[in-house]
C-alpha atoms as a PDB file:
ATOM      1  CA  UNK A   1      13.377  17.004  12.924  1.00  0.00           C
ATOM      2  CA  UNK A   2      12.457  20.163  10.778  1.00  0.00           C
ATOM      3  CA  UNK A   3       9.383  20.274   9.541  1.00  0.00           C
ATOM      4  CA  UNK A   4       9.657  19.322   6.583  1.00  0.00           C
ATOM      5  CA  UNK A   5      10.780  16.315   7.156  1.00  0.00           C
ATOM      6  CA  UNK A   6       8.094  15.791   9.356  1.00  0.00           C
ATOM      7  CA  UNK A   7       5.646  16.667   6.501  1.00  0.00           C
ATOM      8  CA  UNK A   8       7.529  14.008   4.196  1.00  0.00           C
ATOM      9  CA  UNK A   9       7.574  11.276   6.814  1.00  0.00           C
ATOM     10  CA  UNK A  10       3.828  11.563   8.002  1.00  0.00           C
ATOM     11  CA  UNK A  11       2.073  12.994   5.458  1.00  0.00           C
ATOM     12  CA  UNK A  12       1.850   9.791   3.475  1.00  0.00           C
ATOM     13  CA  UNK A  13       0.983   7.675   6.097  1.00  0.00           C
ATOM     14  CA  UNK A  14      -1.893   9.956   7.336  1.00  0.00           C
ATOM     15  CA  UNK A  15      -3.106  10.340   3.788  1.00  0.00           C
ATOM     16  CA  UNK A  16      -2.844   5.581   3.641  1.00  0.00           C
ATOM     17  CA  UNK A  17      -4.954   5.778   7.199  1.00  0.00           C
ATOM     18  CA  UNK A  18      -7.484   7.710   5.905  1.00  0.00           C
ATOM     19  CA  UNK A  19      -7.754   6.009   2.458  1.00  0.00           C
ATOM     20  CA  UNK A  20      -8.105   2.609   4.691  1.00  0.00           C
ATOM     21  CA  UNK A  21     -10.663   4.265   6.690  1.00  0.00           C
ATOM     22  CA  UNK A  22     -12.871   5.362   3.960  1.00  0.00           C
ATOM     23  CA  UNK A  23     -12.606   1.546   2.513  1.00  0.00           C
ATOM     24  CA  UNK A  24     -13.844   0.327   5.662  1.00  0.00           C
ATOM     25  CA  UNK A  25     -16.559   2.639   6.198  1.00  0.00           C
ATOM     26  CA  UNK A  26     -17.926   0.981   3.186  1.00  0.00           C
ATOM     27  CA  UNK A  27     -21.019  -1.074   3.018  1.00  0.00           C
ATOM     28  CA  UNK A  28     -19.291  -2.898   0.132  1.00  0.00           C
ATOM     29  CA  UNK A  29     -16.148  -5.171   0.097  1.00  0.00           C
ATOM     30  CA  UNK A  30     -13.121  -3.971  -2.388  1.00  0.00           C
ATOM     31  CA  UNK A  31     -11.293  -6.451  -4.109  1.00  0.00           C
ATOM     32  CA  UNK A  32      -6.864  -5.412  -4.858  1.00  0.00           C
ATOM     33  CA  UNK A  33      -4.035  -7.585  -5.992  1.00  0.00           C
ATOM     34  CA  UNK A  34      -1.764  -7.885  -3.389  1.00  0.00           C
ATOM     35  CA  UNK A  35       0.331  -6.074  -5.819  1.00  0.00           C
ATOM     36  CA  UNK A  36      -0.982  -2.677  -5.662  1.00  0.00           C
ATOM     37  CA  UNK A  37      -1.960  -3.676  -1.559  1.00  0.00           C
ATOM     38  CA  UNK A  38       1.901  -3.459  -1.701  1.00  0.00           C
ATOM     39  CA  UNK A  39       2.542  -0.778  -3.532  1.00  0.00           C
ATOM     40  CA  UNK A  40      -0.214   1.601  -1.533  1.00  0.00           C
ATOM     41  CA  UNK A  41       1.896   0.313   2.098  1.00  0.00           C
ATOM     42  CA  UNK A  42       5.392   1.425  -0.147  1.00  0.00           C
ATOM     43  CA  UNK A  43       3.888   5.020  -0.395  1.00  0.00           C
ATOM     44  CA  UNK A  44       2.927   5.377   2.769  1.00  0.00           C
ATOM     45  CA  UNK A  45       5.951   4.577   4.199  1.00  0.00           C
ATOM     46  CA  UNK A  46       8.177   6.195   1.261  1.00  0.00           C
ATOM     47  CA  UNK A  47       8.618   9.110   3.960  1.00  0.00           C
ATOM     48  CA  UNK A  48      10.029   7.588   6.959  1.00  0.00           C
ATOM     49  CA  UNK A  49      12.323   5.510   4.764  1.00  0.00           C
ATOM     50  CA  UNK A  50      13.560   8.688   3.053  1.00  0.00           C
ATOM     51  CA  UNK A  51      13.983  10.697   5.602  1.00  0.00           C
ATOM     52  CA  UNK A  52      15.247   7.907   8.310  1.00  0.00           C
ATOM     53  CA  UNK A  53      17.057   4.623   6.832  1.00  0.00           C
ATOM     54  CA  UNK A  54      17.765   6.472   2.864  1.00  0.00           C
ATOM     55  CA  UNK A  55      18.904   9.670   4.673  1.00  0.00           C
ATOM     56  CA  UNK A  56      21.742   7.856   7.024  1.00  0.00           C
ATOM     57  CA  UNK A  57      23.021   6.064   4.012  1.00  0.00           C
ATOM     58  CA  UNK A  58      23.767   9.255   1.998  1.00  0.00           C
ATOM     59  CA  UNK A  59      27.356   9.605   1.324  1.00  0.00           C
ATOM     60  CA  UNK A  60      28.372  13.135   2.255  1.00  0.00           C
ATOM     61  CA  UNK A  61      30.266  13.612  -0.730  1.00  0.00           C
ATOM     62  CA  UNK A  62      27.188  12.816  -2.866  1.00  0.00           C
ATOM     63  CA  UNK A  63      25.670  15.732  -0.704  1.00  0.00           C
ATOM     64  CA  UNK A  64      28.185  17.926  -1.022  1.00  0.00           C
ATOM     65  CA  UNK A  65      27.981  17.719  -5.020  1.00  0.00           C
ATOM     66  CA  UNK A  66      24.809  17.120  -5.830  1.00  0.00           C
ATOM     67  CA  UNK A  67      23.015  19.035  -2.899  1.00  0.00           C
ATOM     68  CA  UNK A  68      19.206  18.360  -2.725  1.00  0.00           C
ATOM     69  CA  UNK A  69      19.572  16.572  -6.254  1.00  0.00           C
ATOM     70  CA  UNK A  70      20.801  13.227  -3.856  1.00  0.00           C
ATOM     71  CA  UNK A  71      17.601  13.337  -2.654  1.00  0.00           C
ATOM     72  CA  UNK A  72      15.537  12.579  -6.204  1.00  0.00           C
ATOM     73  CA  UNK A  73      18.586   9.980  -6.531  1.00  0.00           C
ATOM     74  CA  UNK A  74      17.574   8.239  -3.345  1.00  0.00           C
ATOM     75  CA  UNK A  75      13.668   8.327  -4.155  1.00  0.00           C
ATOM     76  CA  UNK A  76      14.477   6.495  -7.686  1.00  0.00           C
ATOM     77  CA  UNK A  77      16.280   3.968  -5.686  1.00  0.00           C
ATOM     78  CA  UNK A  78      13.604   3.520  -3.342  1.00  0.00           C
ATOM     79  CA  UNK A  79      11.352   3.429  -6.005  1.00  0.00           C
ATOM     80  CA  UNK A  80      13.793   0.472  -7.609  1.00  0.00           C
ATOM     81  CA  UNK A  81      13.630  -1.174  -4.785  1.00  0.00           C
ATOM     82  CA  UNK A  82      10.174  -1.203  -4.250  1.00  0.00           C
ATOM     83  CA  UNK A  83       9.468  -2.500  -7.710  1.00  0.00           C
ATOM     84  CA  UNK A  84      11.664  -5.037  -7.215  1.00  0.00           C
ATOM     85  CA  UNK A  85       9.705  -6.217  -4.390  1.00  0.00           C
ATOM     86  CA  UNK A  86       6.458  -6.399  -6.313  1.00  0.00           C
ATOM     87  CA  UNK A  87       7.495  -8.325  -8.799  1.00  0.00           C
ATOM     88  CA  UNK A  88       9.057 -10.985  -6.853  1.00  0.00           C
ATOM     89  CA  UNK A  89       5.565 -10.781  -4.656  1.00  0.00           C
ATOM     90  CA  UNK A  90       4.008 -14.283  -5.213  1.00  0.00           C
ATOM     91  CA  UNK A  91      -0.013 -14.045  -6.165  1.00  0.00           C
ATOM     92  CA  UNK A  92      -2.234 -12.883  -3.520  1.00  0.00           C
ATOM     93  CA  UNK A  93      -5.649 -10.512  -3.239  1.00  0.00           C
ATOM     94  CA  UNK A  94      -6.519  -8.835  -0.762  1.00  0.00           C
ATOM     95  CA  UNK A  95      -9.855  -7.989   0.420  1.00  0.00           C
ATOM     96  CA  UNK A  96     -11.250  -5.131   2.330  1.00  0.00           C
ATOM     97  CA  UNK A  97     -13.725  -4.442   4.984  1.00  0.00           C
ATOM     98  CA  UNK A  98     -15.489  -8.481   4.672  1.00  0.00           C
ATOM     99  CA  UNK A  99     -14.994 -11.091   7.352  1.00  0.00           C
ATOM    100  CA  UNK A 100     -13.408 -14.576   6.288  1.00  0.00           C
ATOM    101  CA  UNK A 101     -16.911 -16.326   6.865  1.00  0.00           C
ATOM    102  CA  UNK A 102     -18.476 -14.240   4.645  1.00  0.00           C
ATOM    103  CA  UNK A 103     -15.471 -14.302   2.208  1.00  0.00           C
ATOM    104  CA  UNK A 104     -15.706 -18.372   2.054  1.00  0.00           C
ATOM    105  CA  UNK A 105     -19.452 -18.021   1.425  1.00  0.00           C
ATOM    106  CA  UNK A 106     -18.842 -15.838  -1.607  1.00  0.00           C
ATOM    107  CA  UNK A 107     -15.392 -18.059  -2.888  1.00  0.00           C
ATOM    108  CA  UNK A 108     -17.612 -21.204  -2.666  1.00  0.00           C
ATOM    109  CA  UNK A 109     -20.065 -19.708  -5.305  1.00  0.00           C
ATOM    110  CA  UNK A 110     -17.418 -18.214  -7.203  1.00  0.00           C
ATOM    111  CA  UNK A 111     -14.955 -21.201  -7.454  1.00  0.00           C
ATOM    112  CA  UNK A 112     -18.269 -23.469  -8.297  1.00  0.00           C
ATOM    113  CA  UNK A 113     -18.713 -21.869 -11.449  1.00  0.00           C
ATOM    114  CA  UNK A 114     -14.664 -21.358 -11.922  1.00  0.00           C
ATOM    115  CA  UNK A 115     -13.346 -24.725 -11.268  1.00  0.00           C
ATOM    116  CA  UNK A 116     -15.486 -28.009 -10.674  1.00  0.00           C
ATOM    117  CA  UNK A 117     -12.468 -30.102  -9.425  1.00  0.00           C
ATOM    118  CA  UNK A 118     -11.704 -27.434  -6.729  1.00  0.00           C
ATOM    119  CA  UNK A 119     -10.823 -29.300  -3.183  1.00  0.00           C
ATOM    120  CA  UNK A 120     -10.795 -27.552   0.126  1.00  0.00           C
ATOM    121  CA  UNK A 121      -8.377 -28.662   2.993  1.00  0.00           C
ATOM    122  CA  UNK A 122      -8.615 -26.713   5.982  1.00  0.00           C
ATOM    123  CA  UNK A 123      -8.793 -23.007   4.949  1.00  0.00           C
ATOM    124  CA  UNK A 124      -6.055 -23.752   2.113  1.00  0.00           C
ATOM    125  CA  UNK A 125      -7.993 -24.407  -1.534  1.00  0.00           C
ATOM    126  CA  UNK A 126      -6.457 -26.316  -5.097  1.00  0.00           C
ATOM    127  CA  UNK A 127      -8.162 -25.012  -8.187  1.00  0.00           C
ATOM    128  CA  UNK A 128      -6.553 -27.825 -10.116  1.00  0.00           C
ATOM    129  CA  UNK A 129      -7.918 -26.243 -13.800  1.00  0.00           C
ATOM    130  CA  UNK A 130      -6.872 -23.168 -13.060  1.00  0.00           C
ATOM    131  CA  UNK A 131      -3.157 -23.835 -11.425  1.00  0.00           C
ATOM    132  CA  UNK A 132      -4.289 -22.173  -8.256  1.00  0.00           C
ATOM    133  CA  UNK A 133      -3.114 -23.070  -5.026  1.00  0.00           C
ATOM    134  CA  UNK A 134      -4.334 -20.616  -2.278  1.00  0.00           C
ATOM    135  CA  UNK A 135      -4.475 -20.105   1.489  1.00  0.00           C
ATOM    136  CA  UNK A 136      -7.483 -18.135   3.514  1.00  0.00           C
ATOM    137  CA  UNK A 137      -5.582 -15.898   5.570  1.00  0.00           C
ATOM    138  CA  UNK A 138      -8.083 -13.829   8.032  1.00  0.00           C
ATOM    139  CA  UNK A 139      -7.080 -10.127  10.062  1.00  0.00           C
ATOM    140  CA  UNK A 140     -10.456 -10.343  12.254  1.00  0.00           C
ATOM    141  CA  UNK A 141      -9.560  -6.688  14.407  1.00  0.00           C
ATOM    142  CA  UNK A 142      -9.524  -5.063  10.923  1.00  0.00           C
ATOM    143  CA  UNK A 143     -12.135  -7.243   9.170  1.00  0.00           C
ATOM    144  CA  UNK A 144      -9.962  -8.135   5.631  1.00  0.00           C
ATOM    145  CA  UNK A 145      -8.965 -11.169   4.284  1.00  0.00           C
ATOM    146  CA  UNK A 146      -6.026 -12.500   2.300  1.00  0.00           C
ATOM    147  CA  UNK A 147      -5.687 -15.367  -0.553  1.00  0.00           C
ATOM    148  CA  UNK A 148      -1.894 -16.126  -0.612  1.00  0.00           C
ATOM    149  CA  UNK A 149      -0.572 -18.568  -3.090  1.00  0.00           C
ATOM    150  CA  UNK A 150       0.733 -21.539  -1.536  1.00  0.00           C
ATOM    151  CA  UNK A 151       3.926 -22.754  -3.368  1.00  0.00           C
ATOM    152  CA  UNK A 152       5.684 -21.393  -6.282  1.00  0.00           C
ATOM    153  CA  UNK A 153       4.011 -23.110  -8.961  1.00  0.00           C
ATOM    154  CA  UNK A 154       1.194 -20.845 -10.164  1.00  0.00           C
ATOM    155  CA  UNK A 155      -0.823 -19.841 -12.815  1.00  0.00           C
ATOM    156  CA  UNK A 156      -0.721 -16.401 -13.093  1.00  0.00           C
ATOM    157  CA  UNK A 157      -3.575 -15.916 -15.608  1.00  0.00           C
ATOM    158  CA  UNK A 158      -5.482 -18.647 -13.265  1.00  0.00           C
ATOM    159  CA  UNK A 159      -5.291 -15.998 -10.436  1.00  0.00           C
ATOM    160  CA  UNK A 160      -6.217 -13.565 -13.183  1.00  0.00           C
ATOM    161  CA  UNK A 161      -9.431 -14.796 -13.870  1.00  0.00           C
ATOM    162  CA  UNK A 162      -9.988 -15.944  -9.893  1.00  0.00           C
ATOM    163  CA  UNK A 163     -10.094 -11.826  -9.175  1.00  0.00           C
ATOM    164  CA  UNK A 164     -12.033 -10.920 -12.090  1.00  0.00           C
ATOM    165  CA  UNK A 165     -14.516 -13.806 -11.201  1.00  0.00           C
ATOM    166  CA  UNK A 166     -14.340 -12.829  -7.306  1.00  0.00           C
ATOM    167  CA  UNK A 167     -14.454  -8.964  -7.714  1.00  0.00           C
ATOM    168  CA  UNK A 168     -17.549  -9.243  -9.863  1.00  0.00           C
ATOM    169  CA  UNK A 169     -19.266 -11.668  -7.002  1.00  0.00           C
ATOM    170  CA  UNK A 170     -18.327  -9.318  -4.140  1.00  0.00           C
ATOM    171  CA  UNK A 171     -19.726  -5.839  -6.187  1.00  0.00           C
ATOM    172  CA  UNK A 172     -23.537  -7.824  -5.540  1.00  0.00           C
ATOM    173  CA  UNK A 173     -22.578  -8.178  -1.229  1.00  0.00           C
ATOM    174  CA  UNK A 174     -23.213  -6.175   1.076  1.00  0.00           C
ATOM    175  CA  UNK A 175     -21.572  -5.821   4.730  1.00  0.00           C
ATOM    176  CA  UNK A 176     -21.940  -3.467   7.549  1.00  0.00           C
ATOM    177  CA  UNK A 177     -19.773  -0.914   8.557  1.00  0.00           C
ATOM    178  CA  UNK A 178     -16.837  -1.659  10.533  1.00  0.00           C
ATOM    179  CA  UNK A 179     -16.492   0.658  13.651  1.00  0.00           C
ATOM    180  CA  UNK A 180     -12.527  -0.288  13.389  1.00  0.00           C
ATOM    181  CA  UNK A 181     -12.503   2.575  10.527  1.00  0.00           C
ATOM    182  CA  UNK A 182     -13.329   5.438  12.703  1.00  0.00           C
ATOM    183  CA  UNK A 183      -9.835   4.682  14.759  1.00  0.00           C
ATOM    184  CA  UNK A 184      -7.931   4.634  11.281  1.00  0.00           C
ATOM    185  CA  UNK A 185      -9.985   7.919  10.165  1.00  0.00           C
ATOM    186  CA  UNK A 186      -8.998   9.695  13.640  1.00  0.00           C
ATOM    187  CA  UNK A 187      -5.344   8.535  13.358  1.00  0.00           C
ATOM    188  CA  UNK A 188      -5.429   9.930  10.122  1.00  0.00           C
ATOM    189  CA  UNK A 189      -6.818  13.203  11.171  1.00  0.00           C
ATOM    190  CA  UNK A 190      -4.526  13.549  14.118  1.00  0.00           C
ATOM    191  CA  UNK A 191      -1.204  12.856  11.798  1.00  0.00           C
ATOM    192  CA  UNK A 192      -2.965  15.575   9.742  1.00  0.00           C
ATOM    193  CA  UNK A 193      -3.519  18.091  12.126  1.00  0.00           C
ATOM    194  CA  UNK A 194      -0.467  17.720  13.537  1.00  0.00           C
ATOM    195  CA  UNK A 195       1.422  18.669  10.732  1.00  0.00           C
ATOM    196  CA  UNK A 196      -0.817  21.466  10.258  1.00  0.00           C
ATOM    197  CA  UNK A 197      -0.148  22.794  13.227  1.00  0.00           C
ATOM    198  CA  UNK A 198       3.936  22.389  12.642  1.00  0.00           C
ATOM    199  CA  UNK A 199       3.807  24.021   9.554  1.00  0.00           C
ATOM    200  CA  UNK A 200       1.400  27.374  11.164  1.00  0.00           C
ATOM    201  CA  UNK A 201       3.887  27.583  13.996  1.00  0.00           C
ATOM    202  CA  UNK A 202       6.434  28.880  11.309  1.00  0.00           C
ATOM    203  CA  UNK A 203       5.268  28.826   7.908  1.00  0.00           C
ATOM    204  CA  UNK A 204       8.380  30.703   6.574  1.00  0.00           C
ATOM    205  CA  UNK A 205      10.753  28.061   7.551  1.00  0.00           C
ATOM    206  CA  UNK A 206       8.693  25.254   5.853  1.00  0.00           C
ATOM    207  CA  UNK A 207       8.368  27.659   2.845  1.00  0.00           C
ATOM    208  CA  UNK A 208      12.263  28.423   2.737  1.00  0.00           C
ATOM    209  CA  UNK A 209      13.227  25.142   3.192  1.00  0.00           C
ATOM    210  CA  UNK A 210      10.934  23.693   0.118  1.00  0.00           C
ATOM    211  CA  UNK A 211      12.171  26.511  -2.080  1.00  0.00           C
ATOM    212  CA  UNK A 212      16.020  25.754  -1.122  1.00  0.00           C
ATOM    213  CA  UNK A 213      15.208  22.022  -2.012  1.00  0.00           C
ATOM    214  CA  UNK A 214      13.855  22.378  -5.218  1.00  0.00           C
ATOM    215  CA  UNK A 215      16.688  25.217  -6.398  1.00  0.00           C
ATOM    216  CA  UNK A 216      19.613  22.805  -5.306  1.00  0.00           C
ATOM    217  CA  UNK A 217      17.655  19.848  -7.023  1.00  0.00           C
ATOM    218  CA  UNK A 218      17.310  22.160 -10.279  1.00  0.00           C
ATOM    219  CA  UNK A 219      20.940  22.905 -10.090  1.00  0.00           C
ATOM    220  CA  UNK A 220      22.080  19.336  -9.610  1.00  0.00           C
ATOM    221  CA  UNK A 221      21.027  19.095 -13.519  1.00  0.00           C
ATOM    222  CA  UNK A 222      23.016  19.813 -17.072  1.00  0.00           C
ATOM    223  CA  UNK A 223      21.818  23.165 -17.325  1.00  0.00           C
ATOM    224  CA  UNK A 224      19.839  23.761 -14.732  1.00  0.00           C
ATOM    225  CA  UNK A 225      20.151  27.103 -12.893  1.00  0.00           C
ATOM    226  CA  UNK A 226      23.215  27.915 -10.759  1.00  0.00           C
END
């Protein structure tokens, strides 16, 4: 693999392990919709699907017209594709660097003041008033925890008012660091490095190859320079 293609596939990914490890270095628990969880894992794997899966189904007669310009064409298709998985995602928040115990302690107080009829079975929850139906879903080695709608029929502005409601109960805990996050931080930094070192070992070639990818993308366009 050239190395630009190397930069596209890990480059992302390094840049997602850091984020995650700065999150869990946090003495504070952070609160996302499981859409934009989703949507932060799409990025960081947008490069090995372009440059692996996307790349083998590129016609070569697409490539032979267009050039680098099929390349923008199969990133807007990724990019349909991944926005047409987040909007058939059912409900579900994610939270970050807090352990389920501690989670349950917080959704007890926050589903109190929420939802008086609310009934627990097991670690799955009905929040009858507000159409929610939820399950507790724990990752213990990397200390988050999940609420995932159980069933199809939801309340989406029930689920809106569960985050707001949860986020502003979490922003008053505090939690300790998790020691997982130096492992994500180092993975990060190796992926990093790695590239760096790729792209020192012959800068020129990484240089050419951008510059020959963005002039065959410019000519692939009405008027664009040939």
């Amino acid at each position: 693999m050239d190395p630009l293609r190397l930069c596209l596939a890990l480059g992302p990914a390094a840049i997602y392990l850091l984020l995650l490890g700065a999150i869990n270095l946090s003495r504070r628990p952070l609160l996302v919709s499981g859409t934009r969880d989703a949507a932060a894992l799409g990025l960081a794997i947008s490069g090995f699907a372009l440059v692996g899966p996307l790349e083998l189904l590129i016609p070569e007669a697409a490539l032979l017209y267009w050039g680098a310009g099929t390349w923008l064409l199969m990133t807007g298709l990724y990019v349909c594709v991944l926005m047409l998985v987040l909007l058939l995602l059912r409900p579900r928040l994610v939270i970050y660097n807090i352990t389920s115990d501690q989670l349950r302690a917080v959704l007890a107080d926050v589903i109190e003041q929420l939802d008086g009829s609310a009934r627990w079975a097991g670690d799955s929850l009905w929040l009858p008033n507000l159409g929610v139906q939820l399950h507790v879903c724990g990752f213990a080695a990397f200390r988050n925890v999940s609420l995932i709608a159980l069933g199809p029929n939801q309340d989406y502005l029930g689920w809106r008012r569960l985050e707001q409601a949860l986020d502003a109960a979490l922003a008053r805990v505090e939690v300790s660091r998790n020691p997982r996050a130096i492992s994500l931080i180092t993975a990060g930094l190796l992926l990093i490095s790695a590239l760096v070192i790729v792209i020192a070992r012959d800068p020129q070639t990484v240089a050419q190859s951008l510059l020959e990818l963005i002039n065959s993308a410019a000519r692939s366009f009405p008027g664009g320079a040939r």
